[in-house]
Protein backbone atom coordinates (compact mmCIF):
# COMPACT_ATOMS: atom_id res chain seq x y z
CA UNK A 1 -7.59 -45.29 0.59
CA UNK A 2 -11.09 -43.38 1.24
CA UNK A 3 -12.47 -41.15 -0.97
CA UNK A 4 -12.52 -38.29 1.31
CA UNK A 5 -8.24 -38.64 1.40
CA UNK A 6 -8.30 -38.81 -2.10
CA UNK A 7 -10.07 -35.54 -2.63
CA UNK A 8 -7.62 -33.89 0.74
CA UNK A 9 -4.74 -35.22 -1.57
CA UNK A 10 -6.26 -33.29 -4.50
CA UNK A 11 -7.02 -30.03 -3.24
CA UNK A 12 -4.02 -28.02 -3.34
CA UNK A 13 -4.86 -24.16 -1.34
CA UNK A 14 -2.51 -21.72 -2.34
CA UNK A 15 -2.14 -19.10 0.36
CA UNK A 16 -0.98 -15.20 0.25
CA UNK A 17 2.59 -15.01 0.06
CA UNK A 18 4.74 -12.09 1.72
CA UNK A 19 5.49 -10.99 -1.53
CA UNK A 20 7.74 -8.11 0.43
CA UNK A 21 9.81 -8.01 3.31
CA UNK A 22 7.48 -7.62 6.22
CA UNK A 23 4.20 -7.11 4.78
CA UNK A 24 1.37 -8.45 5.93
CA UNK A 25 -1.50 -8.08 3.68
CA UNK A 26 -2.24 -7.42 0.02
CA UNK A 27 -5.30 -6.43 -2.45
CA UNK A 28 -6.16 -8.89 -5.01
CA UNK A 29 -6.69 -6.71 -8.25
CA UNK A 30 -7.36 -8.82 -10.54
CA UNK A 31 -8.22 -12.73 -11.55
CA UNK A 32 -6.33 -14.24 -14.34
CA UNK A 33 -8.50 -17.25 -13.72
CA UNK A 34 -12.12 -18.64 -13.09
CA UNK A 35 -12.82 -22.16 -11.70
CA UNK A 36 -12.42 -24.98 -14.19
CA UNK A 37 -9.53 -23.41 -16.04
CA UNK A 38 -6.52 -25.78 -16.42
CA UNK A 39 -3.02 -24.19 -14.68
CA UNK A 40 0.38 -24.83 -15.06
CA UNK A 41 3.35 -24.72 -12.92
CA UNK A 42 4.73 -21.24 -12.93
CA UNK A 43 1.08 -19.89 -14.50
CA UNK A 44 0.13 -16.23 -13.28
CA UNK A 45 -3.19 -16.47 -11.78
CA UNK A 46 -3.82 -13.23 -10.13
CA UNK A 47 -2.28 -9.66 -9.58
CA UNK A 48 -2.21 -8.47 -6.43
CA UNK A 49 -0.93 -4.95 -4.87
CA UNK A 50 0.81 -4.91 -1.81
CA UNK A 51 2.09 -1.36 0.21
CA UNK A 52 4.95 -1.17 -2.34
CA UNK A 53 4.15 -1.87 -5.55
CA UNK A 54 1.47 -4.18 -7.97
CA UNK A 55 2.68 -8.02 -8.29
CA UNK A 56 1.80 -10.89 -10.52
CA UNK A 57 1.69 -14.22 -8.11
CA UNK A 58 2.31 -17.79 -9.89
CA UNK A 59 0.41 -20.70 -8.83
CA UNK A 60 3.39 -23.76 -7.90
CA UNK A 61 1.83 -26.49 -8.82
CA UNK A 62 -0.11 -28.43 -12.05
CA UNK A 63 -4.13 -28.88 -11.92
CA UNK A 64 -7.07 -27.28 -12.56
CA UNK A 65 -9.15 -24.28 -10.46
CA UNK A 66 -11.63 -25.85 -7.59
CA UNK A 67 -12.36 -22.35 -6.33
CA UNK A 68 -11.65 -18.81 -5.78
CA UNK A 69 -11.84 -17.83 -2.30
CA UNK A 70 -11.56 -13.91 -2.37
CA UNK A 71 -13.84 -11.40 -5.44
CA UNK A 72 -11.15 -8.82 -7.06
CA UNK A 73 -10.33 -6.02 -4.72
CA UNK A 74 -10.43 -7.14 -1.67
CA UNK A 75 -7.59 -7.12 0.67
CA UNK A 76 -6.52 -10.51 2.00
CA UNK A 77 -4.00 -11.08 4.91
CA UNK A 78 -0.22 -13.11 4.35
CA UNK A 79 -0.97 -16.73 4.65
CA UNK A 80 -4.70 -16.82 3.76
CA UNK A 81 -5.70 -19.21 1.12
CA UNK A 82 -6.87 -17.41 -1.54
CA UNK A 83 -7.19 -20.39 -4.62
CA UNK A 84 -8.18 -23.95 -4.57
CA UNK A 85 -6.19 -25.86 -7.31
CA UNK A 86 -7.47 -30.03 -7.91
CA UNK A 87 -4.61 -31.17 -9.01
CA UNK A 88 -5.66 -34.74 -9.96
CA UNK A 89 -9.27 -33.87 -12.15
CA UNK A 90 -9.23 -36.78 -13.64
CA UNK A 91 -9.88 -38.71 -11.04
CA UNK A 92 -13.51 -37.64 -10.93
CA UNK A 93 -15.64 -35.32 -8.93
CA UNK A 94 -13.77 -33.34 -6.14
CA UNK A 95 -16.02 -34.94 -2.58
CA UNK A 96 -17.84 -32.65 -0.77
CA UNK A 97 -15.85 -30.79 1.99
CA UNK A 98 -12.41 -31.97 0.81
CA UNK A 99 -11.22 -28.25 -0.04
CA UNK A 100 -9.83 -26.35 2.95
CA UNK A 101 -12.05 -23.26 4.22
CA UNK A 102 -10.78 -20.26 2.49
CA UNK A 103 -10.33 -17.55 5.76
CA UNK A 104 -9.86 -19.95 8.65
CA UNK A 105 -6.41 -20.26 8.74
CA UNK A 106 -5.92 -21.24 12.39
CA UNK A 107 -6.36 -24.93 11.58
CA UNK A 108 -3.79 -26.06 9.01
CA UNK A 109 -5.49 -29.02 6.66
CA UNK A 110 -4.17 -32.30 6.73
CA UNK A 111 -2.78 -32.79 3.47
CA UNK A 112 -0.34 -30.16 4.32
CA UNK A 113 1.37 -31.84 7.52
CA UNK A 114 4.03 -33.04 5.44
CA UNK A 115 5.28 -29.46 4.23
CA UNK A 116 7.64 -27.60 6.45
CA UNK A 117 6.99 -26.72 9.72
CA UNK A 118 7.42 -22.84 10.71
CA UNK A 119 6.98 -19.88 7.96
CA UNK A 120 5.47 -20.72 4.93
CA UNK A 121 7.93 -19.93 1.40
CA UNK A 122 7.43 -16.88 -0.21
CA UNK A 123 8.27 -14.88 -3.18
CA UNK A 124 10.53 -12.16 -1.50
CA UNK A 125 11.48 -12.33 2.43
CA UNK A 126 10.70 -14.74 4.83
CA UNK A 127 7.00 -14.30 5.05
CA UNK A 128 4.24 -13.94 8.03
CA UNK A 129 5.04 -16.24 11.10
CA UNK A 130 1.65 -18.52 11.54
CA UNK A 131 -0.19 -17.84 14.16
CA UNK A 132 -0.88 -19.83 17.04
CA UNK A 133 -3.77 -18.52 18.08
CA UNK A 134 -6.84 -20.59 18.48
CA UNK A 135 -10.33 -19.82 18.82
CA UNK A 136 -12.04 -21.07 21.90
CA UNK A 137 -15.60 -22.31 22.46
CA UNK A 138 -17.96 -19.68 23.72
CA UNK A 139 -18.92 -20.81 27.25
CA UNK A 140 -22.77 -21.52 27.41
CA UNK A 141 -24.24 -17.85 29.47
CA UNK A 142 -26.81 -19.29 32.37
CA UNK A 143 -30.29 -20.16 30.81
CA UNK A 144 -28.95 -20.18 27.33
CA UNK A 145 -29.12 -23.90 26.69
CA UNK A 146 -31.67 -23.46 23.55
CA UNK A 147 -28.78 -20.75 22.29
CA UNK A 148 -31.45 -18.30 22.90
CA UNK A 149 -30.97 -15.79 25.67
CA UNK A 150 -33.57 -15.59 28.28
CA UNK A 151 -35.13 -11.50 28.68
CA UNK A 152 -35.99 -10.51 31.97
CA UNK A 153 -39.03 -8.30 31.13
CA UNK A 154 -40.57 -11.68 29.82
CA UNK A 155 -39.15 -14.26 32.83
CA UNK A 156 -41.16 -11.74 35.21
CA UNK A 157 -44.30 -11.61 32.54
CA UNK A 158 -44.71 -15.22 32.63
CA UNK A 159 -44.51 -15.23 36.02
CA UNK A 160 -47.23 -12.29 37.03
CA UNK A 161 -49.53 -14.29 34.81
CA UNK A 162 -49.22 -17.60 36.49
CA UNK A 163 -49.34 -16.08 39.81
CA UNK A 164 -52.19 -14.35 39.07
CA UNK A 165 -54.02 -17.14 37.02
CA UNK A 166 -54.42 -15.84 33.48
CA UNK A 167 -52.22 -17.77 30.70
CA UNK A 168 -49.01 -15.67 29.70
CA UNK A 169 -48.99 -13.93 26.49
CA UNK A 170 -47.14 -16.19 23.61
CA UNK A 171 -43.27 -15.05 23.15
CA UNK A 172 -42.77 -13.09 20.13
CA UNK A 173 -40.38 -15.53 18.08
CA UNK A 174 -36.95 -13.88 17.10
CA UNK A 175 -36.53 -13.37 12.84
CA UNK A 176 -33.17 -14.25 12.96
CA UNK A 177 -29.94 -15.73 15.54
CA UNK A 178 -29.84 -13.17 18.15
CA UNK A 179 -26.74 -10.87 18.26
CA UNK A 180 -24.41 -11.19 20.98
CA UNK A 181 -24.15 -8.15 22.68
CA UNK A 182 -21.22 -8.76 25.35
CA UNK A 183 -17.83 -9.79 24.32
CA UNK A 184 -16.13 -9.78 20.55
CA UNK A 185 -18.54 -9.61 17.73
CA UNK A 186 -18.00 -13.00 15.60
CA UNK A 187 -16.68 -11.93 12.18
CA UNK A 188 -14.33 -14.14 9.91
CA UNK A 189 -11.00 -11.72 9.26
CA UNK A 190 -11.96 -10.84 5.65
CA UNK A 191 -15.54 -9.73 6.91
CA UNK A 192 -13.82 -7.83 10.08
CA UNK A 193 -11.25 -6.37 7.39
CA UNK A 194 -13.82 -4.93 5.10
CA UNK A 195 -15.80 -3.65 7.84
CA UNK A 196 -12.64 -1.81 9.14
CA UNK A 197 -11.64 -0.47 5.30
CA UNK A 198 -15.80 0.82 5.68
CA UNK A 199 -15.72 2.28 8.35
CA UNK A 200 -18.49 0.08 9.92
CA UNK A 201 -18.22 -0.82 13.87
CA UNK A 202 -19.12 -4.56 14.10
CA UNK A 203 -20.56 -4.05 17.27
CA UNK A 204 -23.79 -2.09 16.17
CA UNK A 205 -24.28 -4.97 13.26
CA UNK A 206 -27.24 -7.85 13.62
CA UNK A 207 -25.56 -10.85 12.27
CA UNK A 208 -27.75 -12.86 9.99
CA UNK A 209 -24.91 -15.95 9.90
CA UNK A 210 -25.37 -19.38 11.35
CA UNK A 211 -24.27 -18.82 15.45
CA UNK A 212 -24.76 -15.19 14.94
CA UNK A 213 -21.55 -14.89 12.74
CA UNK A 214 -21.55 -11.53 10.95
CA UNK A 215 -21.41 -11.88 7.16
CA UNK A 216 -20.04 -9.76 4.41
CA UNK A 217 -23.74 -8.85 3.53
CA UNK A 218 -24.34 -8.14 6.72
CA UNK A 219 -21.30 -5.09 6.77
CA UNK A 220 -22.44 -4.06 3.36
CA UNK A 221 -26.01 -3.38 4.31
CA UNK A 222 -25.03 -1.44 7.46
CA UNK A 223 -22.59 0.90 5.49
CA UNK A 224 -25.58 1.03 3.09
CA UNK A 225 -27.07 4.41 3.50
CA UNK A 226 -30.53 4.46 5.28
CA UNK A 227 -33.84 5.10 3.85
CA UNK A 228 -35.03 8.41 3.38
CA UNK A 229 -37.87 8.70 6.26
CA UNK A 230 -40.27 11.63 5.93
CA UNK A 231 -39.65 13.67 9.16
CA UNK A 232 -42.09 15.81 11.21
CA UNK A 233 -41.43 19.24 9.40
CA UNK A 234 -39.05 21.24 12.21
CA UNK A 235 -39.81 24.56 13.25
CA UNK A 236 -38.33 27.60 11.26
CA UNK A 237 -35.56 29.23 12.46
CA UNK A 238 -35.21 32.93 12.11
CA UNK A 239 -32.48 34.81 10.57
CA UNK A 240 -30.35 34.00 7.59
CA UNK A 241 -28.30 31.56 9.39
CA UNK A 242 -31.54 28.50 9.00
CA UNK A 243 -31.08 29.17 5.08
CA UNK A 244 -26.97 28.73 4.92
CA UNK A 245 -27.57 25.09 6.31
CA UNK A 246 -26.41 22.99 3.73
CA UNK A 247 -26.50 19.30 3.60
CA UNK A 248 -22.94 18.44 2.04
CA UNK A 249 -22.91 14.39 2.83
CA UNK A 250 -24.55 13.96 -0.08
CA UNK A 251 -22.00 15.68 -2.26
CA UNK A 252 -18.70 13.94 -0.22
CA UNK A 253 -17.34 10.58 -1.50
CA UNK A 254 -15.19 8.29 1.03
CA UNK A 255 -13.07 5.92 -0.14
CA UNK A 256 -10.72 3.57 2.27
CA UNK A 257 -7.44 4.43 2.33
CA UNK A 258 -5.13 1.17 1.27
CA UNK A 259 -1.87 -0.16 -0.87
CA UNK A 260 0.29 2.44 -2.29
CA UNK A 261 -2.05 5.62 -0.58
CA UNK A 262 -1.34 3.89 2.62
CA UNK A 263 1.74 2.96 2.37
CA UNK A 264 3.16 6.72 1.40
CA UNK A 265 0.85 8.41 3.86
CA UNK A 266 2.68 6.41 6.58
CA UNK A 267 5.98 6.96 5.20
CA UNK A 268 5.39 10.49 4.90
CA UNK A 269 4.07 10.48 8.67
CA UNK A 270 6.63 8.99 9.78
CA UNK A 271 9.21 10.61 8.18
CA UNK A 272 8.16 14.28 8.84
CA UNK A 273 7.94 13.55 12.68
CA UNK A 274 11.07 11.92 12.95
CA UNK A 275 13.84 13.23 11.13
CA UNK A 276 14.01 16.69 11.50
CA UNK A 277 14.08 18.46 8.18
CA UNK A 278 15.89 21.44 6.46
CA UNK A 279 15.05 23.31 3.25
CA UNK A 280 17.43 25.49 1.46
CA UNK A 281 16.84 26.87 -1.92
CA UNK A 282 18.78 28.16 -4.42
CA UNK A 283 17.62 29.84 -7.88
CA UNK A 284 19.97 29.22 -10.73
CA UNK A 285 20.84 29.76 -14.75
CA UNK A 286 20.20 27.13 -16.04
CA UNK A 287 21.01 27.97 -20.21
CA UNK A 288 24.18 26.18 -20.63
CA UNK A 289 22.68 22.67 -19.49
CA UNK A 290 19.66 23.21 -21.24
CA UNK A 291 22.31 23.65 -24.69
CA UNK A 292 23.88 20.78 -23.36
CA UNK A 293 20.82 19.01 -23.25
CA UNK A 294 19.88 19.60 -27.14
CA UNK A 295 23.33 18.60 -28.07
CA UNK A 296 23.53 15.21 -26.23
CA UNK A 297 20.17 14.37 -28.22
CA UNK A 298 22.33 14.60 -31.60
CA UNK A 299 25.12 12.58 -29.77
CA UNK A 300 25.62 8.99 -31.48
CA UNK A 301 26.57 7.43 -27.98
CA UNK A 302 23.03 8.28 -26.86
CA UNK A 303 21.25 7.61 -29.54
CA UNK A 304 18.12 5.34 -28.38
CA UNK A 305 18.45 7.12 -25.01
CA UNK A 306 15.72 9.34 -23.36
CA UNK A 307 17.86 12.78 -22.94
CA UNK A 308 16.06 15.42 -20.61
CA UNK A 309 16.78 17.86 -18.20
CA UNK A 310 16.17 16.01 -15.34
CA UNK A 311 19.03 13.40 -16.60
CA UNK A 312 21.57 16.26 -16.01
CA UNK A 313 20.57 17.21 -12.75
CA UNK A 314 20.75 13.39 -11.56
CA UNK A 315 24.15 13.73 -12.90
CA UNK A 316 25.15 16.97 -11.27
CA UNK A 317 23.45 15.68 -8.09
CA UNK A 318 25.67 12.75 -8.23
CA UNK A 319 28.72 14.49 -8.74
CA UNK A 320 27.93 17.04 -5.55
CA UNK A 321 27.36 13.81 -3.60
CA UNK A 322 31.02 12.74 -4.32
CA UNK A 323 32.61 16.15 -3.58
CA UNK A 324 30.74 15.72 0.07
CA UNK A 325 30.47 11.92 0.50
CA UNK A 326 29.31 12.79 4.28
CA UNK A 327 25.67 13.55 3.03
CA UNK A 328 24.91 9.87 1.91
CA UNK A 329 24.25 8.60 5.34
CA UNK A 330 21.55 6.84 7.22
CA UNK A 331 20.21 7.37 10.92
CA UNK A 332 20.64 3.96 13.10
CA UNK A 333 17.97 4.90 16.36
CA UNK A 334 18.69 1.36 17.82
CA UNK A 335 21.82 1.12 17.44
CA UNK A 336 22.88 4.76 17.81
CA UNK A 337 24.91 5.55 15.00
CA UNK A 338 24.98 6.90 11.71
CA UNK A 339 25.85 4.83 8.72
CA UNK A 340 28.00 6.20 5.91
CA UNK A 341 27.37 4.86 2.55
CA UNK A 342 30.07 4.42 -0.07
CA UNK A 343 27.17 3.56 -2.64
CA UNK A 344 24.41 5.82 -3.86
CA UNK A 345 20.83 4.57 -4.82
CA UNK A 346 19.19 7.39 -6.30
CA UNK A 347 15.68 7.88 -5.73
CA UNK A 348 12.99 9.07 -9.00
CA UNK A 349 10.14 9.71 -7.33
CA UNK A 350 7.24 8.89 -9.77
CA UNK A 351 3.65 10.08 -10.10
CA UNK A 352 1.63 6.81 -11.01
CA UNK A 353 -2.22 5.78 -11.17
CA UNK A 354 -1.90 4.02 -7.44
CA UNK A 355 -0.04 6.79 -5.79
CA UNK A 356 3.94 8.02 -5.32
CA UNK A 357 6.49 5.67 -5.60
CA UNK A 358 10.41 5.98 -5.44
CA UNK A 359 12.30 3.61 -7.06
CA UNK A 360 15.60 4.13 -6.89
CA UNK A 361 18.98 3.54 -9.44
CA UNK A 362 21.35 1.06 -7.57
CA UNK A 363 24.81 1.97 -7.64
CA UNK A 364 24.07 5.11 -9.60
CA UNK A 365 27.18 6.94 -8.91
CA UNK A 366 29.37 4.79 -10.53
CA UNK A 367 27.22 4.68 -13.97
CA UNK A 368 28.44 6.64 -17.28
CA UNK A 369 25.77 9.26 -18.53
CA UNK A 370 24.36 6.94 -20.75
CA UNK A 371 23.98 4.30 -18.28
CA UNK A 372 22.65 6.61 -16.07
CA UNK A 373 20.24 7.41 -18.76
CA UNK A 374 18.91 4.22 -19.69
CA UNK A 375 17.89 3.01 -16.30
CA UNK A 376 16.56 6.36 -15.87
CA UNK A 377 14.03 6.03 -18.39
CA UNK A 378 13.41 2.23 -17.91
CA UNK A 379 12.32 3.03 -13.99
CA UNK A 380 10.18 5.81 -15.10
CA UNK A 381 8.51 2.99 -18.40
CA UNK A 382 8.08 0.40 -15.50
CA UNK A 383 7.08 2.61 -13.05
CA UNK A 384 3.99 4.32 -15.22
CA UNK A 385 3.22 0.49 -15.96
CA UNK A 386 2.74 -0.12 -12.68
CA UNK A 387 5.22 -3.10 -12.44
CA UNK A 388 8.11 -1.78 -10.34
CA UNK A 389 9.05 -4.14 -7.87
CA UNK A 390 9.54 -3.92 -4.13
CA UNK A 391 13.18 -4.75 -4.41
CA UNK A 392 13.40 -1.39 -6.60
CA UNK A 393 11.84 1.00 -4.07
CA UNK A 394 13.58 -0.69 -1.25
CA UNK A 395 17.67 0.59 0.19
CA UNK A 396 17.70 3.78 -1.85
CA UNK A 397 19.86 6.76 -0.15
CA UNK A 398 19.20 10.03 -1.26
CA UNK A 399 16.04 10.84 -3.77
CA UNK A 400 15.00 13.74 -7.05
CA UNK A 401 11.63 14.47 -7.26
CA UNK A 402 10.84 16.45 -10.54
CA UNK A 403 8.02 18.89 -9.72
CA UNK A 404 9.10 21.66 -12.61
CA UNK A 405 6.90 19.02 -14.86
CA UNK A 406 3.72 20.17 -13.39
CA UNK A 407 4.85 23.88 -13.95
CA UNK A 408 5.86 24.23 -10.17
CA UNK A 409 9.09 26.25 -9.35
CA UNK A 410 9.84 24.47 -5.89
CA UNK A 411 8.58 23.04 -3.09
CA UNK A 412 9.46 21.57 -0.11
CA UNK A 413 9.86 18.12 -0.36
CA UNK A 414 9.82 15.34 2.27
CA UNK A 415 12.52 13.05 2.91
CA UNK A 416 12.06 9.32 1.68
CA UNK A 417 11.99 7.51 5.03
CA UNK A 418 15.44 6.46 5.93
CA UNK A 419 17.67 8.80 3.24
CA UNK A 420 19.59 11.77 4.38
CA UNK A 421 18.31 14.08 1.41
CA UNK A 422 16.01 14.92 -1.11
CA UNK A 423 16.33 17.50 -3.95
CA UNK A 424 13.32 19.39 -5.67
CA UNK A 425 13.99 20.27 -9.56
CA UNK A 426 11.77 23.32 -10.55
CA UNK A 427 10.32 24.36 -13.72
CA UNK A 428 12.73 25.97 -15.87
CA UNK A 429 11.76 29.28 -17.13
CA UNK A 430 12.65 31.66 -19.46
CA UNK A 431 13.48 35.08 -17.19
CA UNK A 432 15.36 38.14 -16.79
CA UNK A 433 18.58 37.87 -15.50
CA UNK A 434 21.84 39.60 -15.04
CA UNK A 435 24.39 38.25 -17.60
CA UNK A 436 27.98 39.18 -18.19
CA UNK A 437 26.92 42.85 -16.62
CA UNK A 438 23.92 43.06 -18.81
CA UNK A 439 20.20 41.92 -18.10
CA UNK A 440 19.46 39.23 -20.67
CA UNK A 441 16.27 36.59 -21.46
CA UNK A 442 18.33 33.15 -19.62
CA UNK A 443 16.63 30.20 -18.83
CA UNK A 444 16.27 30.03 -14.87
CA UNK A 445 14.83 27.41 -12.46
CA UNK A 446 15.02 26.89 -8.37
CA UNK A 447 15.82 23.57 -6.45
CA UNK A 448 15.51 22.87 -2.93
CA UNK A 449 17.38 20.60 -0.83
CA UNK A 450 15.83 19.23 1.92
CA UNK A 451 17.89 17.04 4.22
CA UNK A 452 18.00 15.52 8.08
CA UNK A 453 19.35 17.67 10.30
CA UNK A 454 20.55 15.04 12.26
CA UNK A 455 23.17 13.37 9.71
CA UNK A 456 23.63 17.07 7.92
CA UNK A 457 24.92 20.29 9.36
CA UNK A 458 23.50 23.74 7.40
CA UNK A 459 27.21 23.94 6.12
CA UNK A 460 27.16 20.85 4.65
CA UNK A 461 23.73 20.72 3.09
CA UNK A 462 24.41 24.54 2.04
CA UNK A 463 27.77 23.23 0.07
CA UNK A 464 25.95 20.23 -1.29
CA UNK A 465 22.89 22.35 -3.26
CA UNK A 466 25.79 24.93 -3.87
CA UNK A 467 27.62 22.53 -5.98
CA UNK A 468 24.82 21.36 -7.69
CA UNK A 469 24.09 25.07 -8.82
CA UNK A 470 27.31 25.20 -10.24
CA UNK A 471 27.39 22.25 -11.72
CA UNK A 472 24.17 22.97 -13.94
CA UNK A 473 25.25 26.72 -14.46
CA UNK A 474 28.33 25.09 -15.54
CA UNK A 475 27.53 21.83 -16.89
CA UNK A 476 31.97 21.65 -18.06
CA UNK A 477 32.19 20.78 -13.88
CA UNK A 478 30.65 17.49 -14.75
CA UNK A 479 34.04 16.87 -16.24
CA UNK A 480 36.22 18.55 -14.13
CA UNK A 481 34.67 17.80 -10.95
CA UNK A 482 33.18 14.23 -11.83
């Protein structure tokens, strides 16, 4: 056995996972790990954050770290090597050019012949198909056999000057490999990737790689911003309008738009042009619940529990659902049907550091009040953490969003991509309102209901936030009705 087998049989690359169904890329956050640290089987050696939610990946296998291919935060595709593991370091020094090449993943090492054909295994799903595509040798463009391209202007030079007997002038000689200016800039995908998250065309780059192959210093010099050159001062311009120009570039900060941001802005896209939406509002006393709400925090059966106002309208929510099971429905496109759910995952949505998310409660309308209310307040805890997992945001039917937190009495919210409805709980506020004939200090707030058009008819969307008004004006219907 050769050395160089030895040290392929060593060097272990662990690749990207699909660590969601269908996703394609993710941002490494954060290291865990710097070459020459010893890892274990089952170890967590990075965080990563896909378009769903922040994940901890474990490394499979025994051995210590060779190499890091990728810095923290930036965004690798499904199926890219990211870590080199030696997972035999006592055998001596690692050879030279036994670890795999971090981003070109359209030639699969040898080591790894003997794992299974087809998708590689993943943490959730079934992971990114590999691709068969193979890049082909540039064919040689005519007088480019020295690799550097001949110019016209100095073919005919050299010519005039022999014809005419004088020696030709020397050929300036070219700083650096020359750009290719026809066909597909040559960029390795994490280089082509950061250039797209910059905003940078590779086209208008110089590469300073070997065989003209942009670099990642290349992209970060062209978004770079130029030099200040002094200009030839401009002529004045009369009128007030030459001293309103105001350079505001300066003052503007970009920043690309990836992970959770992305993900939501999509979703939100997608969701407001497709399902047509209806809002209905509805302003309601809300005193009774809010009583109920002090007394359930004295209740023994709760104690431990996180008891708010937003607990009671999940409830009442819930209960409205079951009085007009129609509403918890989905909208098949490809299929052409609408799909009626005897299970309701409510939706939270939650505020966090990376962006919205909606996790949702599986199964919530079969759960007791304190049931309900502990996985309330452990989705909103692991949410705020920034752990919530994509198999928590993923299948949920209808959704609350609480924007009466932030002081706001309504709103109109969007629909979580594939749910039927989506209620907003207001602020509650102490107002002036007509009570048993006589105009009394209550405590008042507003929802809105929006909800697809498609799956719910204004009758039925209009009963739906009707009942929930009642419920919450009349918390007692929790028991009769529930």
């Amino acid at each position: 056995m050769t050395a160089s087998t030895t040290g392929a049989q060593r060097i272990r690359e662990f690749k990207m996972p699909d660590v969601g169904e269908g996703l394609t890329e993710a941002e490494i956050l954060k290291w865990y790990v710097q070459p020459g640290d010893t890892v274990t089987d089952g170890q967590v050696i990075c965080e990563v954050e896909t378009a769903k939610a922040a994940v901890e990946l474990p490394i499979p296998y025994d051995g210590v770290v060779h190499a890091l291919h990728f810095d923290e935060g930036v965004t690798v595709d499904v199926g890219t090597s990211i870590i080199a593991v030696d997972t035999d370091p006592g055998a001596g020094p690692v050879p030279d050019g036994s670890a795999a090449p971090a981003v070109d993943t359209a030639a699969a090492p040898a080591e790894e012949d003997a794992e299974p054909q087809g998708r590689q295994a993943v943490l959730v799903g079934y992971g990114a198909a590999p691709s068969s595509t193979k890049r082909r040798a540039r064919k040689p463009q005519p007088g480019a056999s020295t690799g550097v391209p001949v110019q016209p202007e100095r073919a005919n030079a050299t010519l005039q000057a022999e014809v005419n007997g004088r020696p030709a002038a020397p050929a300036p000689v070219a700083p650096v490999a020359p750009a290719v200016t026809t066909g597909r800039p040559l960029a390795k995908p994490p280089v082509r990737k950061l250039a797209k998250d910059l905003g940078i065309d590779l086209a208008t780059i110089a590469p300073t790689g070997p065989d003209g192959i942009i670099t990642r210093e290349d992209v970060h010099a062209a978004a770079a911003p130029a030099p200040s050159v002094a200009a030839a001062p401009e002529p004045e311009v009369a009128g007030p309008a030459a001293a309103g120009v105001v350079d505001t570039a300066a003052r503007e900060r970009r920043v690309p738009v990836k992970g959770v941001r992305k993900a939501t802005a999509q979703a939100m896209v997608n969701s407001a042009f497709t399902a047509p939406h209806v809002t209905e509002f509805i302003t309601v006393d809300v005193t009774r619940t809010m009583k109920l709400v002090q007394e359930l925090k004295q209740d023994p059966d709760m104690a431990g529990l996180r008891v708010n106002p937003l607990l009671l309208v999940a409830k009442a929510f819930l209960v409205a659902i079951k009085r007009h099971p129609e509403v918890n429905a989905a909208w098949d496109e490809a299929n052409q049907e609408i799909v009626y759910k005897d299970y309701v995952n409510l939706g939270i949505a939650a505020a966090t550091p990376r962006g919205l998310i909606v996790p949702n409660i599986k199964d919530a309308g079969v759960k007791t009040l304190p049931q309900l209310a502990a996985e309330l307040g452990e989705l909103v805890a692991t949410a705020r953490e920034g752990k919530t997992s994509p198999a928590a945001m993923s299948g949920g039917t209808v959704t609350i969003t609480n924007v009466g937190v932030f002081g706001v009495d309504t709103g109109t919210p969007i629909l979580n991509p594939g749910e039927s409805a989506i209620l907003a709980f207001g602020a509650v506020k102490l107002q002036p309102w007509v009570h048993k004939g006589k105009v009394k200090p209550r405590q008042v707030t507003t929802l809105a209901l929006s909800f697809d058009h498609r799956l719910i008819d204004g009758e039925l969307g209009s009963k739906l936030l009707a009942d929930v008004a009642a419920i919450l004006e009349y918390p007692k219907r929790l028991i009769t009705w529930g």
